[in-house]
Protein backbone atom coordinates (compact mmCIF):
# COMPACT_ATOMS: atom_id res chain seq x y z
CA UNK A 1 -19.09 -7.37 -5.12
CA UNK A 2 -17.68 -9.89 -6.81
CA UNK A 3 -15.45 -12.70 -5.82
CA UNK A 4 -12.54 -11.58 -8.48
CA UNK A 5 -13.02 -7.55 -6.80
CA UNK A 6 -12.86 -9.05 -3.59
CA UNK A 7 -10.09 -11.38 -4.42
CA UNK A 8 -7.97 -8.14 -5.89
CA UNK A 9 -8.49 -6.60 -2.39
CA UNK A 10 -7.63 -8.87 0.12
CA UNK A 11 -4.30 -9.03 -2.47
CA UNK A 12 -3.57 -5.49 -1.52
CA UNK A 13 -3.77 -6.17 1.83
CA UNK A 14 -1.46 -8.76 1.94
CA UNK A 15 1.22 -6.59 -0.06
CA UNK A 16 0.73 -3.27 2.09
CA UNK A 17 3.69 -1.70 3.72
CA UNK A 18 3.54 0.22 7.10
CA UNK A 19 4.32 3.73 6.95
CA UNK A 20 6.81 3.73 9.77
CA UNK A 21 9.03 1.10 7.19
CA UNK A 22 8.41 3.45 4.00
CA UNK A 23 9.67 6.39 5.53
CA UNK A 24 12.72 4.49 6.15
CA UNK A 25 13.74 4.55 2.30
CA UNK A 26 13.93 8.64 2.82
CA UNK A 27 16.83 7.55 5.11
CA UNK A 28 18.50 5.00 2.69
CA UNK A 29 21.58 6.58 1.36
CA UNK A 30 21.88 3.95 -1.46
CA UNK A 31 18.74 4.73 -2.87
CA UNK A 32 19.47 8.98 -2.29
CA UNK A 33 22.30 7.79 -4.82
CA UNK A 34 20.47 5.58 -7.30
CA UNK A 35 17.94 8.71 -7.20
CA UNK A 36 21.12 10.66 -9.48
CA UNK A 37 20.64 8.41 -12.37
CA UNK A 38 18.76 10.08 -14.99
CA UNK A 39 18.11 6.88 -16.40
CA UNK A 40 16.68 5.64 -13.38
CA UNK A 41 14.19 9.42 -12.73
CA UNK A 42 12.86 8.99 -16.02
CA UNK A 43 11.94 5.33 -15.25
CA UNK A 44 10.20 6.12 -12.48
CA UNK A 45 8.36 9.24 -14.36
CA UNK A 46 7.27 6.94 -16.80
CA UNK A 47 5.92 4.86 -14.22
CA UNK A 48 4.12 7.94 -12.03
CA UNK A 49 2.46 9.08 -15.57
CA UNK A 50 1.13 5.96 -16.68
CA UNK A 51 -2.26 4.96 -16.48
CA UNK A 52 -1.65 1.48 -15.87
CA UNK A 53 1.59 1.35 -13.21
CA UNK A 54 1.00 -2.17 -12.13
CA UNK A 55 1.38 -3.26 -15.60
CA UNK A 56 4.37 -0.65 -16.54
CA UNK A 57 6.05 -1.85 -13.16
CA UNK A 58 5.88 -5.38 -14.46
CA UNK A 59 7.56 -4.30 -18.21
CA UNK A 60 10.27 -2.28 -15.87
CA UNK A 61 11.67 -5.57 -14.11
CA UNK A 62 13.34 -6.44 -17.38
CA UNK A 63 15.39 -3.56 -17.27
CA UNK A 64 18.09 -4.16 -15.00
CA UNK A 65 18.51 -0.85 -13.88
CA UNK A 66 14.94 -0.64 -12.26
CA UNK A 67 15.04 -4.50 -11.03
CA UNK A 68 18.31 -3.32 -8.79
CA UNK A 69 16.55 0.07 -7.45
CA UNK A 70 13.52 -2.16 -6.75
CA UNK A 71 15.91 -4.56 -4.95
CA UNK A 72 17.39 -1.58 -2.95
CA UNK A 73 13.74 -0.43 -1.87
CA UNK A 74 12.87 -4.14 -0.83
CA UNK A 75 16.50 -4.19 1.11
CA UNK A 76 15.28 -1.15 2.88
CA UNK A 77 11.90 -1.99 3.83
CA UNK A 78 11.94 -5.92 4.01
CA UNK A 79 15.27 -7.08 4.78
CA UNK A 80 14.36 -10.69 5.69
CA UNK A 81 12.17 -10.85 2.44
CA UNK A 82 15.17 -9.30 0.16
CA UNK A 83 17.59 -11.97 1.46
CA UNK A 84 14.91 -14.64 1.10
CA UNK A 85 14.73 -13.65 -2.71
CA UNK A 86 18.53 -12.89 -3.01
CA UNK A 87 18.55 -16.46 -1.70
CA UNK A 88 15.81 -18.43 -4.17
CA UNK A 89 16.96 -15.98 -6.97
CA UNK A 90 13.90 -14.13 -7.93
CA UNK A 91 14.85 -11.43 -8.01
């Protein structure tokens, strides 16, 4: 392998979320209600049909609409890391 593969890898491990803390966004009311927007479903459409998501993710957090349903999912699974980022305004 080489070191740029194996570089991409240990990347994903890093950015991995548990299980047990994704099925908490099934729970999240705010998102149930984002999830109405028809804006918003045909974002995320666009993003489950494209062939490259990473980079289609990365166009999406211009659009203000996705960066706030992002936020919401981060809120839900990552609390500390939301607030940190709410915080140094990346987000």
């Amino acid at each position: 392998m080489n070191s740029r593969l194996i570089g991409n890898i240990e990347n994903m491990e890093v950015d991995r979320i548990p299980s047990a803390e994704l099925e908490k966004l099934g729970d999240s009311g705010d998102l149930k209600a984002m999830l109405c927007n028809k804006h918003l479903q045909r974002l995320l459409l666009e993003v489950d049909k494209a062939k490259d998501k990473a980079g289609m993710i990365e166009g999406l957090m211009q659009e203000p609409l996705f960066v706030e349903f992002a936020d919401q999912c981060l809120a839900v699974v990552a609390p500390d890391s939301a607030e940190k980022a709410r915080k140094d305004g990346t987000t």
